[in-house]
ModelCIF file with pLDDT and N, C-alpha, C, O atoms, coordinates in Angstrom:
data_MODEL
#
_entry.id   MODEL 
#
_entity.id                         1 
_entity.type                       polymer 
_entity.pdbx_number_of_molecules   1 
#
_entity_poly.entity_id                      1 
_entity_poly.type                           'polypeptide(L)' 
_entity_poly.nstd_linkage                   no 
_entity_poly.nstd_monomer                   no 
_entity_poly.pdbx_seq_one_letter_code       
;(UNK)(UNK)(UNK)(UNK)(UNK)(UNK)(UNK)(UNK)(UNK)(UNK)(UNK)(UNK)(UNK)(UNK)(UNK)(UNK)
(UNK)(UNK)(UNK)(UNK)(UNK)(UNK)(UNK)(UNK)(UNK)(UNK)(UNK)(UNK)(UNK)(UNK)(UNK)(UNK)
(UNK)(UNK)(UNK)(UNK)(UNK)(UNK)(UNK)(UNK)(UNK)(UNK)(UNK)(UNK)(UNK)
;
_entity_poly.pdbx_seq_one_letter_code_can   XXXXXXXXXXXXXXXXXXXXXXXXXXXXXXXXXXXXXXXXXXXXX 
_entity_poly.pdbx_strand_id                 A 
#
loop_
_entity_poly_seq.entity_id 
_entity_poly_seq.num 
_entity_poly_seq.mon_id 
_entity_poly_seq.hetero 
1 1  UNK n 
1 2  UNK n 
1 3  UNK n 
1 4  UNK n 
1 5  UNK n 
1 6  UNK n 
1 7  UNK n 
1 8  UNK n 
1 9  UNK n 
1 10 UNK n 
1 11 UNK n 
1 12 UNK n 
1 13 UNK n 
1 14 UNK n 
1 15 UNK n 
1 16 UNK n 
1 17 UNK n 
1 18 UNK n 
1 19 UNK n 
1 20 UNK n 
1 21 UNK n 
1 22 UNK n 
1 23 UNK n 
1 24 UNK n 
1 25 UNK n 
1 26 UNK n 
1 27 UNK n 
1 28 UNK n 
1 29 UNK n 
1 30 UNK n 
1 31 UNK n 
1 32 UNK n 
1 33 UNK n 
1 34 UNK n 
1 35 UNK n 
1 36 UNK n 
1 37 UNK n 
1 38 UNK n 
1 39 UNK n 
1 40 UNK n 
1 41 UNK n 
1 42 UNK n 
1 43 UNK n 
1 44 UNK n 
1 45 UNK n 
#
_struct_asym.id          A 
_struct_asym.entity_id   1 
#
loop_
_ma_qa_metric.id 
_ma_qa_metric.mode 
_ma_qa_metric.name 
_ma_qa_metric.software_group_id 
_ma_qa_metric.type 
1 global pLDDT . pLDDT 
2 local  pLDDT . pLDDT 
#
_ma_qa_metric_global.metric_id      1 
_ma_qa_metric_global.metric_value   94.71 
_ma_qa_metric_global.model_id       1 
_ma_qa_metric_global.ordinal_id     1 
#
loop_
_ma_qa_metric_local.label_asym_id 
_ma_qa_metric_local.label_comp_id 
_ma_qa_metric_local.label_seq_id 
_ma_qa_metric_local.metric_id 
_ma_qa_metric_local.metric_value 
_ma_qa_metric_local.model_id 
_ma_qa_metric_local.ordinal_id 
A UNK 1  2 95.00 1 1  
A UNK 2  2 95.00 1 2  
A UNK 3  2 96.00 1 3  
A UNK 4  2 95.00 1 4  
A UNK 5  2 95.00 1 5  
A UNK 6  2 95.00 1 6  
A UNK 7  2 95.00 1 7  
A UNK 8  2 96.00 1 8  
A UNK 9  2 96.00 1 9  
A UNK 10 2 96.00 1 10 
A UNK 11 2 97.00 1 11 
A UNK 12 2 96.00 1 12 
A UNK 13 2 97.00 1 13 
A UNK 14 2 97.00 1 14 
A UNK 15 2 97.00 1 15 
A UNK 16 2 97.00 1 16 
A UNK 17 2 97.00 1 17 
A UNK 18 2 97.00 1 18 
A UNK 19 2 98.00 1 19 
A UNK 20 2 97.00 1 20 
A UNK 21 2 97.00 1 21 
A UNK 22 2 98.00 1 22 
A UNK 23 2 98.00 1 23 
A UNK 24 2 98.00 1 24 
A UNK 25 2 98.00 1 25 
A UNK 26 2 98.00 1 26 
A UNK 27 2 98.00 1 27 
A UNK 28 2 98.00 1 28 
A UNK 29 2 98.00 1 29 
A UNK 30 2 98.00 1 30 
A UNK 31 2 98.00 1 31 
A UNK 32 2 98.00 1 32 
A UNK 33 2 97.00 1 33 
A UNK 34 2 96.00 1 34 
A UNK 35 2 95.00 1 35 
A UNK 36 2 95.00 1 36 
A UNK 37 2 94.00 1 37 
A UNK 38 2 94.00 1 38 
A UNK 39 2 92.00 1 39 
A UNK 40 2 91.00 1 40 
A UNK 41 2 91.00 1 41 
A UNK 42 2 88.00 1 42 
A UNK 43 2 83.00 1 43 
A UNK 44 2 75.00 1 44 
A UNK 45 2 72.00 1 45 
#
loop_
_atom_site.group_PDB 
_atom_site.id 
_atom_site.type_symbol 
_atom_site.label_atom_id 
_atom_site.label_alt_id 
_atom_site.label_comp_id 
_atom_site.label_asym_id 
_atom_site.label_entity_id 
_atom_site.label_seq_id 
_atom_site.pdbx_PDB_ins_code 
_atom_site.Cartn_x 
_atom_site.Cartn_y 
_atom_site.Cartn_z 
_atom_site.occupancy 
_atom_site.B_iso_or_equiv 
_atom_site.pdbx_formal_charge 
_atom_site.auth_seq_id 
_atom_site.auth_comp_id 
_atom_site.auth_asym_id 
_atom_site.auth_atom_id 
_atom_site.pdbx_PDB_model_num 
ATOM 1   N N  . UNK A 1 1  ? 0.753  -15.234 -18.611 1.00 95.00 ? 1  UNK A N  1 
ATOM 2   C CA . UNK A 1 1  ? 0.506  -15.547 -17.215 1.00 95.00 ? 1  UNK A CA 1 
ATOM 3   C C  . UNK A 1 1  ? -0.929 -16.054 -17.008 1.00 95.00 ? 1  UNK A C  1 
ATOM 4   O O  . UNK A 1 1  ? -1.272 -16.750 -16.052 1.00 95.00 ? 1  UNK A O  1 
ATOM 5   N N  . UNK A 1 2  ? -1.827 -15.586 -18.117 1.00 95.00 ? 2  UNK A N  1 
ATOM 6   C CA . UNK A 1 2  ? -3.073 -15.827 -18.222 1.00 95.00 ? 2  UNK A CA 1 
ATOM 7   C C  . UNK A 1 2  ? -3.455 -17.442 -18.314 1.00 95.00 ? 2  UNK A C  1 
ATOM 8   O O  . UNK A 1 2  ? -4.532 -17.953 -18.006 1.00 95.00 ? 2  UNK A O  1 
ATOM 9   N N  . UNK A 1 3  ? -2.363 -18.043 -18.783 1.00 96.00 ? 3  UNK A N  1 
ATOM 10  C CA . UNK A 1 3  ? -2.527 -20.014 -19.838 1.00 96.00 ? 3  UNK A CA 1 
ATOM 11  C C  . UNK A 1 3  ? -2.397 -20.618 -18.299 1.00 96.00 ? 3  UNK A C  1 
ATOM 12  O O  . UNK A 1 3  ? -1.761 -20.305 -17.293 1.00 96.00 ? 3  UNK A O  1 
ATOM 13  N N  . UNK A 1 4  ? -3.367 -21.679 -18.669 1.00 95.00 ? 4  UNK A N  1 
ATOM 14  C CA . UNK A 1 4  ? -3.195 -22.807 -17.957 1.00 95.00 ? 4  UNK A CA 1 
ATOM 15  C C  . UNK A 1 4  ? -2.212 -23.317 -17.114 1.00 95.00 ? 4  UNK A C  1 
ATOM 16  O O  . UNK A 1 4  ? -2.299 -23.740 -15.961 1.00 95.00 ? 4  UNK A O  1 
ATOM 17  N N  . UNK A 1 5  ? -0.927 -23.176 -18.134 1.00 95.00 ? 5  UNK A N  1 
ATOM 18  C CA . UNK A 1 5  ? -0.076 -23.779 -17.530 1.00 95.00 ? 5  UNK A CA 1 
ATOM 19  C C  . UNK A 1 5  ? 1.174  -22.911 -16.451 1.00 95.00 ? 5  UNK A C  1 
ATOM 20  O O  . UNK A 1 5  ? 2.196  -23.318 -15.898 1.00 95.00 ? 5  UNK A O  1 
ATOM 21  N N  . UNK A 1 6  ? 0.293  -21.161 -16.514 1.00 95.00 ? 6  UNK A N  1 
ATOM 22  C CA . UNK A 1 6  ? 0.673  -20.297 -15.429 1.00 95.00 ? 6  UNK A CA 1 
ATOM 23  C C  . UNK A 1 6  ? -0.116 -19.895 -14.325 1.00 95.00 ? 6  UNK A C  1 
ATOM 24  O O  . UNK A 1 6  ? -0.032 -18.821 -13.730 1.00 95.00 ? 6  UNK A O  1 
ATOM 25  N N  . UNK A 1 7  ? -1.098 -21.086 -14.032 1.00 95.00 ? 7  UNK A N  1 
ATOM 26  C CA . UNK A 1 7  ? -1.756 -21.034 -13.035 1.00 95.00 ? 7  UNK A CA 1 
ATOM 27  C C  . UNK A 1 7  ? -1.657 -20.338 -11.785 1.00 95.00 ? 7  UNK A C  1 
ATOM 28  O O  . UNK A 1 7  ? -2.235 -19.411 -11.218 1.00 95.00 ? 7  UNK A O  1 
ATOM 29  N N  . UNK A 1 8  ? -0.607 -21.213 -11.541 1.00 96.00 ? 8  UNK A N  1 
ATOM 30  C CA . UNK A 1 8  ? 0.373  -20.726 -9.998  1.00 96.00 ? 8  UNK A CA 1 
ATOM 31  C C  . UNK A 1 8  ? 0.938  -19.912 -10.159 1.00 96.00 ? 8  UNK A C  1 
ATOM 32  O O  . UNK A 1 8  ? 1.182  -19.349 -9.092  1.00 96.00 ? 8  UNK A O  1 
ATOM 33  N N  . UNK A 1 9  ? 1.476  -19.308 -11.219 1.00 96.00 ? 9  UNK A N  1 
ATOM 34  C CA . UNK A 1 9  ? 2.570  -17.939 -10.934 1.00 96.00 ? 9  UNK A CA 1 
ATOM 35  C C  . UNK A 1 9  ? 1.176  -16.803 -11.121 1.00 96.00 ? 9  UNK A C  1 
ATOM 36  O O  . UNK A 1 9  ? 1.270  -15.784 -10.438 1.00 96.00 ? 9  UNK A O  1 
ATOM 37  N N  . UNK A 1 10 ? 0.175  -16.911 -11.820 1.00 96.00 ? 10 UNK A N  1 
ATOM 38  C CA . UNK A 1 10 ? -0.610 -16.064 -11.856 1.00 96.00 ? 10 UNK A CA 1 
ATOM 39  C C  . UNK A 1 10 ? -1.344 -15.823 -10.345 1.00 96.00 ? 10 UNK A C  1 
ATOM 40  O O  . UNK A 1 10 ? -1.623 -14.659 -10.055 1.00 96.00 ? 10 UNK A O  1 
ATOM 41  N N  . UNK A 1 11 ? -1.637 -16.819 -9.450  1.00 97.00 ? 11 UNK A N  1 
ATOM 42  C CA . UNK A 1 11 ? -1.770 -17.057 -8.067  1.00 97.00 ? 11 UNK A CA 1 
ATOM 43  C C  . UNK A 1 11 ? -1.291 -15.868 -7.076  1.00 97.00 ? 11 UNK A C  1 
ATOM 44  O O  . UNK A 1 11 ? -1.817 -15.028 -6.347  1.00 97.00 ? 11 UNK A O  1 
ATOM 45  N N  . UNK A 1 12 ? 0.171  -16.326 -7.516  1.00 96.00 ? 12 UNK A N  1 
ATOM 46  C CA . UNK A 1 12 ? 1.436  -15.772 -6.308  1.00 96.00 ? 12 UNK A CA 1 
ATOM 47  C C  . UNK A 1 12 ? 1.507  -13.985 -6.883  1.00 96.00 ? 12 UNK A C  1 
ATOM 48  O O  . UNK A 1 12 ? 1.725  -13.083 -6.073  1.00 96.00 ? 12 UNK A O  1 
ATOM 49  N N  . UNK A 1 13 ? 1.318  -13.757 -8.148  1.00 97.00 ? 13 UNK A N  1 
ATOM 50  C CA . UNK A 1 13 ? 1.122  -12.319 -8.902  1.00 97.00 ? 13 UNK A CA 1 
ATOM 51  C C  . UNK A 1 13 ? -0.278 -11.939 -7.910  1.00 97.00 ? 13 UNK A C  1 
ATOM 52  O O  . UNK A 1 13 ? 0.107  -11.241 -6.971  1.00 97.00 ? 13 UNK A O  1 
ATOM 53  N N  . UNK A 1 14 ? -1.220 -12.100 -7.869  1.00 97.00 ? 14 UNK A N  1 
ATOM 54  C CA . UNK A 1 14 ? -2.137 -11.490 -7.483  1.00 97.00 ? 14 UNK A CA 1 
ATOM 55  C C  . UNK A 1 14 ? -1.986 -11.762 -5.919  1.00 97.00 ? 14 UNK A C  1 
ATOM 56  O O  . UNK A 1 14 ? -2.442 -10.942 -5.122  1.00 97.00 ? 14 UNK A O  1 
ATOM 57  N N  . UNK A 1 15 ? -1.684 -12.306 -5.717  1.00 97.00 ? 15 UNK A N  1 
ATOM 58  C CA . UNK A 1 15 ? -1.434 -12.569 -4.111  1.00 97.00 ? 15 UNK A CA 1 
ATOM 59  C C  . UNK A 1 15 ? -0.708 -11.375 -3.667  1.00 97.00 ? 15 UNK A C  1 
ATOM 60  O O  . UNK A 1 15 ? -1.259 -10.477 -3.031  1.00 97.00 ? 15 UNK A O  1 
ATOM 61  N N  . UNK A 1 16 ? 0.861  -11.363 -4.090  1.00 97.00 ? 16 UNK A N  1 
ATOM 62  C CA . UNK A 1 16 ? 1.765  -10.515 -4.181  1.00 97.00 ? 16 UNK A CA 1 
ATOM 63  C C  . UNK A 1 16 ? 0.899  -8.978  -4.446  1.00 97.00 ? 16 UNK A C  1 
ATOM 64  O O  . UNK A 1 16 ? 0.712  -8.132  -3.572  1.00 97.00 ? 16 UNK A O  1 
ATOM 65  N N  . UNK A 1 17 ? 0.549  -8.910  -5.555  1.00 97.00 ? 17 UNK A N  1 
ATOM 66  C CA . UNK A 1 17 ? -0.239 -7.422  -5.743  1.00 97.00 ? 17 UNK A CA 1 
ATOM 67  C C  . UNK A 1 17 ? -0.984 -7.342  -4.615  1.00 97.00 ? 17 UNK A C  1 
ATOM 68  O O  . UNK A 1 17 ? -0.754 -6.316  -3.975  1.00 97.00 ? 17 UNK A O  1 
ATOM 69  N N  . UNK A 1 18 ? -1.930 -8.184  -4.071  1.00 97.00 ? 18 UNK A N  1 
ATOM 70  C CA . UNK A 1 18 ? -3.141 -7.815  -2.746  1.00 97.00 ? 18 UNK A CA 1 
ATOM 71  C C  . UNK A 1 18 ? -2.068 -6.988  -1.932  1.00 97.00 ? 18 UNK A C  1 
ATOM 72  O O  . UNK A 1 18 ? -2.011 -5.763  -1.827  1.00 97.00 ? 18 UNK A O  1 
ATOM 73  N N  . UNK A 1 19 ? -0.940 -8.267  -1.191  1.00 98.00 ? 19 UNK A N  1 
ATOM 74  C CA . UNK A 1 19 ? -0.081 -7.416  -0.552  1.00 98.00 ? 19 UNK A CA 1 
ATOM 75  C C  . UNK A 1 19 ? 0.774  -6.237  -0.631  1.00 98.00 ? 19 UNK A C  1 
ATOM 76  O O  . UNK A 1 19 ? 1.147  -5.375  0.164   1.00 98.00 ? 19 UNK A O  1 
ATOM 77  N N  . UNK A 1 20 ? 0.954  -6.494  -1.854  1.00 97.00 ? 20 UNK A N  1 
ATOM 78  C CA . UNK A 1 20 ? 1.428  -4.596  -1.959  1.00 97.00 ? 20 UNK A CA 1 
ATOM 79  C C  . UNK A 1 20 ? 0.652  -3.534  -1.793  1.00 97.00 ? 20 UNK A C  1 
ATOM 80  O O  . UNK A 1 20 ? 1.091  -2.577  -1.156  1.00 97.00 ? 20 UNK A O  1 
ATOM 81  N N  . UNK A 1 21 ? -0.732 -3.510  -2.374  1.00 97.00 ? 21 UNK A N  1 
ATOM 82  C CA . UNK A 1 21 ? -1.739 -2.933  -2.076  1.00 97.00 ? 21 UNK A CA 1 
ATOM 83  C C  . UNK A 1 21 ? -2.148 -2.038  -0.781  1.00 97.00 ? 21 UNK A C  1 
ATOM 84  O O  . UNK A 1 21 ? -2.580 -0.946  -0.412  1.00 97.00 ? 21 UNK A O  1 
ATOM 85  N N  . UNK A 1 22 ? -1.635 -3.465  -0.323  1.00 98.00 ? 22 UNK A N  1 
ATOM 86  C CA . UNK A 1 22 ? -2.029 -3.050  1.302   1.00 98.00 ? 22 UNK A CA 1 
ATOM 87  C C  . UNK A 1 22 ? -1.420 -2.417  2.267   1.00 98.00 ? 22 UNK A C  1 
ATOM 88  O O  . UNK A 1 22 ? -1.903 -1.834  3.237   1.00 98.00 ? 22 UNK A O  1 
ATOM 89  N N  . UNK A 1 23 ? 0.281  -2.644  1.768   1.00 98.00 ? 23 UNK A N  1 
ATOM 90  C CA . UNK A 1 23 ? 1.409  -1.881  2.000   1.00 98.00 ? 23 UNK A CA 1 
ATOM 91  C C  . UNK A 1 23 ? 1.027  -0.219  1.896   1.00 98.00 ? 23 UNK A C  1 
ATOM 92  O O  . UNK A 1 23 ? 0.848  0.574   2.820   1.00 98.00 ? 23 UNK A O  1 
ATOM 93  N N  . UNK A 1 24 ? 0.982  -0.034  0.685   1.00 98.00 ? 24 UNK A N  1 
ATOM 94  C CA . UNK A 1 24 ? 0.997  1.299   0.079   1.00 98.00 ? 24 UNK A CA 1 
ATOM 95  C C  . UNK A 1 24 ? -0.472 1.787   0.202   1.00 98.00 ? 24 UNK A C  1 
ATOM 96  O O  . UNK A 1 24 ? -0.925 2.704   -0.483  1.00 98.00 ? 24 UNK A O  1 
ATOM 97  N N  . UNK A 1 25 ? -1.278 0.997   1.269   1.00 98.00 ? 25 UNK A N  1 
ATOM 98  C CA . UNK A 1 25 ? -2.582 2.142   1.846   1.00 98.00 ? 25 UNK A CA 1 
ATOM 99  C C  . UNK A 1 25 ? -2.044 1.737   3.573   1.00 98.00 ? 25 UNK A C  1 
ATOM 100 O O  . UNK A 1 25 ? -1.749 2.795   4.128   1.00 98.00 ? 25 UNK A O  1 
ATOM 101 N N  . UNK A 1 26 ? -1.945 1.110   4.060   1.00 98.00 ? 26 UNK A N  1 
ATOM 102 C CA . UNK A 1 26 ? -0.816 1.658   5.309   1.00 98.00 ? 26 UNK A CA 1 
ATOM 103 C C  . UNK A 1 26 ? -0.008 2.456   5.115   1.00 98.00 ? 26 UNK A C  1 
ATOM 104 O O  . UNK A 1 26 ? -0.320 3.432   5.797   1.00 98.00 ? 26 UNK A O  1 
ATOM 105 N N  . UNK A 1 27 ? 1.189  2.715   4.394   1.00 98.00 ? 27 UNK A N  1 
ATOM 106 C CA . UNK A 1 27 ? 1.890  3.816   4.270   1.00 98.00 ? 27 UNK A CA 1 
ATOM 107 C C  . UNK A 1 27 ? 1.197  5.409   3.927   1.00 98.00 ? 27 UNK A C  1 
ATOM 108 O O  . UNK A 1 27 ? 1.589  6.499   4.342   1.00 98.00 ? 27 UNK A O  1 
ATOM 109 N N  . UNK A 1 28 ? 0.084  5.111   3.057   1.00 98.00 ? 28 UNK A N  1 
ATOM 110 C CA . UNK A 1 28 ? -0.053 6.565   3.007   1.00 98.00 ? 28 UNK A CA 1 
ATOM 111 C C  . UNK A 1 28 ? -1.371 6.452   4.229   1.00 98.00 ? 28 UNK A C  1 
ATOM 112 O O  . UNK A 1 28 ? -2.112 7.387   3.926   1.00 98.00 ? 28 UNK A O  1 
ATOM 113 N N  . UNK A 1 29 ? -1.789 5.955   5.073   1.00 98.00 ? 29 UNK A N  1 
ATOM 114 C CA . UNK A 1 29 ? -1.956 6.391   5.955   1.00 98.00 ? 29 UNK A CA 1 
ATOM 115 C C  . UNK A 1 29 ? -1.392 7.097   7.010   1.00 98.00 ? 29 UNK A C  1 
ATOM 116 O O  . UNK A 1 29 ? -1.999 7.953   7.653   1.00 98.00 ? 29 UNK A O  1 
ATOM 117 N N  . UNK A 1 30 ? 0.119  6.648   7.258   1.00 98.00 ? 30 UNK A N  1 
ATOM 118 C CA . UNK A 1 30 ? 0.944  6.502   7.990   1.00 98.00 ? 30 UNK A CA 1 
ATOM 119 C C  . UNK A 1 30 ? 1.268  8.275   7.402   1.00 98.00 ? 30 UNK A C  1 
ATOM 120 O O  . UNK A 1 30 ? 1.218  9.279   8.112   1.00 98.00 ? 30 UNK A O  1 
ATOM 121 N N  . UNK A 1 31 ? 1.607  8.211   5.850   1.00 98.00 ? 31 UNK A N  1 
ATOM 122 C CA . UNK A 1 31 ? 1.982  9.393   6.203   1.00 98.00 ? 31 UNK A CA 1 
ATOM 123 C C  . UNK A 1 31 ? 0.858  10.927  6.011   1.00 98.00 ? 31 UNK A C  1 
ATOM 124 O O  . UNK A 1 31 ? 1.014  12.144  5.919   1.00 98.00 ? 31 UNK A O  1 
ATOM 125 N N  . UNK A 1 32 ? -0.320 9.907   6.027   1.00 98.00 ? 32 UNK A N  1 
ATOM 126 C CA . UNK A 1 32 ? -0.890 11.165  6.091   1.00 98.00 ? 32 UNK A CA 1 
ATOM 127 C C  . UNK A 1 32 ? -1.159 11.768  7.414   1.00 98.00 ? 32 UNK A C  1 
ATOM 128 O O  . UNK A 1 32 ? -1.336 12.985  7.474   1.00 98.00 ? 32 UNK A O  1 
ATOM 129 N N  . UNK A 1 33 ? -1.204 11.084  8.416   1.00 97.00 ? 33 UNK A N  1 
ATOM 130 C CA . UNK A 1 33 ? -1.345 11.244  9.940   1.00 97.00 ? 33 UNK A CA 1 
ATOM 131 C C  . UNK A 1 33 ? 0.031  12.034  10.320  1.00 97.00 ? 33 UNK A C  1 
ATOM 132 O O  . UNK A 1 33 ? -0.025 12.755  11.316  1.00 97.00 ? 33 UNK A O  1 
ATOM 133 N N  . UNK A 1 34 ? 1.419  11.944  9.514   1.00 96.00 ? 34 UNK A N  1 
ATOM 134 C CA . UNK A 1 34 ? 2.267  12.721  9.957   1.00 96.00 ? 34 UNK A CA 1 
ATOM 135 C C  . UNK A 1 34 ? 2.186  13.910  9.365   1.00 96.00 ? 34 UNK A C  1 
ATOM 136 O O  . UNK A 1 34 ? 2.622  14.864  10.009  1.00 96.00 ? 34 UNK A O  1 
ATOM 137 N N  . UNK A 1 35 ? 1.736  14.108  8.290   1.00 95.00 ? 35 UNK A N  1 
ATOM 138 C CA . UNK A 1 35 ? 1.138  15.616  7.595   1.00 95.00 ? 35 UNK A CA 1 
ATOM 139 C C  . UNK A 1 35 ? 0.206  15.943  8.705   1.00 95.00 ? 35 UNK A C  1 
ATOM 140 O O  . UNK A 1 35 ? 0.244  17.035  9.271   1.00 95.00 ? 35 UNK A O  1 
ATOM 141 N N  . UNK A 1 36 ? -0.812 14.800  9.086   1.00 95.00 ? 36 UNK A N  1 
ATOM 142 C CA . UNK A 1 36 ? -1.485 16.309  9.925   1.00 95.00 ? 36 UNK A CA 1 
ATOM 143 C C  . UNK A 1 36 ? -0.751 16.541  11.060  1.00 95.00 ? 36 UNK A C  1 
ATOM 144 O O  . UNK A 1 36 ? -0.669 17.729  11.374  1.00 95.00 ? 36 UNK A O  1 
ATOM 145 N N  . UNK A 1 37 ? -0.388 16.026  11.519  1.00 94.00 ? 37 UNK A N  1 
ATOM 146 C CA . UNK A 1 37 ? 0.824  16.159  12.417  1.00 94.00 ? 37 UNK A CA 1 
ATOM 147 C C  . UNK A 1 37 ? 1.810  17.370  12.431  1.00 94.00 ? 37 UNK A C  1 
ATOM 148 O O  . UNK A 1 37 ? 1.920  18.139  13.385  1.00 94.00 ? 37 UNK A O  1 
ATOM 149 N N  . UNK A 1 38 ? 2.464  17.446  11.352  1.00 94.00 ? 38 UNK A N  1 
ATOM 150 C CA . UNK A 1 38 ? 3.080  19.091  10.874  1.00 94.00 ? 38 UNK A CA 1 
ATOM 151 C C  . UNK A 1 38 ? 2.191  19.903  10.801  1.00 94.00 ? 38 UNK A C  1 
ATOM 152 O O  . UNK A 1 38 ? 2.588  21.058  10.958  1.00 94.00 ? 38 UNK A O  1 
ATOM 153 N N  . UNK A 1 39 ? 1.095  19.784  10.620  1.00 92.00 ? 39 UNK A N  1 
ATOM 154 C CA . UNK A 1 39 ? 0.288  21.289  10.209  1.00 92.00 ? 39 UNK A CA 1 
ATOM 155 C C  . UNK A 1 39 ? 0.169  21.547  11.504  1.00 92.00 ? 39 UNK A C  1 
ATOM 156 O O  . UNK A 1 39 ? 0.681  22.613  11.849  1.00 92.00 ? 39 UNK A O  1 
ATOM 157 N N  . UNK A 1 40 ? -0.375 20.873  12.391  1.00 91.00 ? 40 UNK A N  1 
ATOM 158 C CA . UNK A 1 40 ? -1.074 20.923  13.642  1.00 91.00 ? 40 UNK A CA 1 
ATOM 159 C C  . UNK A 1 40 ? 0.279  21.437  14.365  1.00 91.00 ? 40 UNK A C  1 
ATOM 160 O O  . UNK A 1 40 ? -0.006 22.362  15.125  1.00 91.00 ? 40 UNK A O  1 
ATOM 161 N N  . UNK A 1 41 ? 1.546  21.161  14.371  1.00 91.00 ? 41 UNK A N  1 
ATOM 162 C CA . UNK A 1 41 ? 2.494  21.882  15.170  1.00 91.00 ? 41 UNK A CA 1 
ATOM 163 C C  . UNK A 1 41 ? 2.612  22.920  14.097  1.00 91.00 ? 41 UNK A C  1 
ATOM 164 O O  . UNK A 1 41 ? 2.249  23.914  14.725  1.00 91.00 ? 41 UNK A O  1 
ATOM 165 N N  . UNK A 1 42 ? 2.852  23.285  13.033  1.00 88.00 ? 42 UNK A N  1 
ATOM 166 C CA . UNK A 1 42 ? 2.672  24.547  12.656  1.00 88.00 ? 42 UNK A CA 1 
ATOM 167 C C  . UNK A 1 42 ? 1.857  25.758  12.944  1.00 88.00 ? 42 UNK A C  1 
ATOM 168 O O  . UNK A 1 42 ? 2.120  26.952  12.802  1.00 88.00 ? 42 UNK A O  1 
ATOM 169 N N  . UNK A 1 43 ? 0.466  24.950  13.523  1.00 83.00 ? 43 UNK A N  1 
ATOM 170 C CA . UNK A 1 43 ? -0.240 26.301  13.901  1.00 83.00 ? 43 UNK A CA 1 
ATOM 171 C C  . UNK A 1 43 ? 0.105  26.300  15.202  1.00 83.00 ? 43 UNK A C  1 
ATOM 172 O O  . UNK A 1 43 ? 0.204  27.505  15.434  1.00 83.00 ? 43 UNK A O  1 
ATOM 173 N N  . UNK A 1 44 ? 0.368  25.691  16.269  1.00 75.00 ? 44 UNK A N  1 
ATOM 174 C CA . UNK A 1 44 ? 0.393  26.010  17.326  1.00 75.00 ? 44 UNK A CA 1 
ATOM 175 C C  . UNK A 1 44 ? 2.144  26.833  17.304  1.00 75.00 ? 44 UNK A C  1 
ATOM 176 O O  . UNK A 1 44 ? 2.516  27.026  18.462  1.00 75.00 ? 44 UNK A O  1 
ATOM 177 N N  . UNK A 1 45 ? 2.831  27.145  16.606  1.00 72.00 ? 45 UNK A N  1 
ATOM 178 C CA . UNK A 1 45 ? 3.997  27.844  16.477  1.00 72.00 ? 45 UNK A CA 1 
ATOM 179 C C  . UNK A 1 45 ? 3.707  28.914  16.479  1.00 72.00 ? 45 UNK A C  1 
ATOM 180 O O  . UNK A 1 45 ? 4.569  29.787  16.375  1.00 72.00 ? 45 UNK A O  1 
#
């Protein structure tokens, strides 16, 4: 993927990776805000 002549697919690979990246630190944001979320109704139980 590294040669010359995989320029562009090496492109769309790292492109692709940025965006996953970014996916999977939104998501664990997402679920870390719902963890605190459970704890926080746990103590008030």
């Amino acid at each position: 993927v590294y040669e010359e002549t995989a320029r562009e697919k090496l492109k769309e690979l790292l492109t692709r990776q940025t965006e996953l990246k970014r996916q999977v630190s939104e998501a664990e944001e997402v679920w870390m805000e719902a963890l605190e979320a459970i704890e926080n109704a746990e103590i008030d139980l």
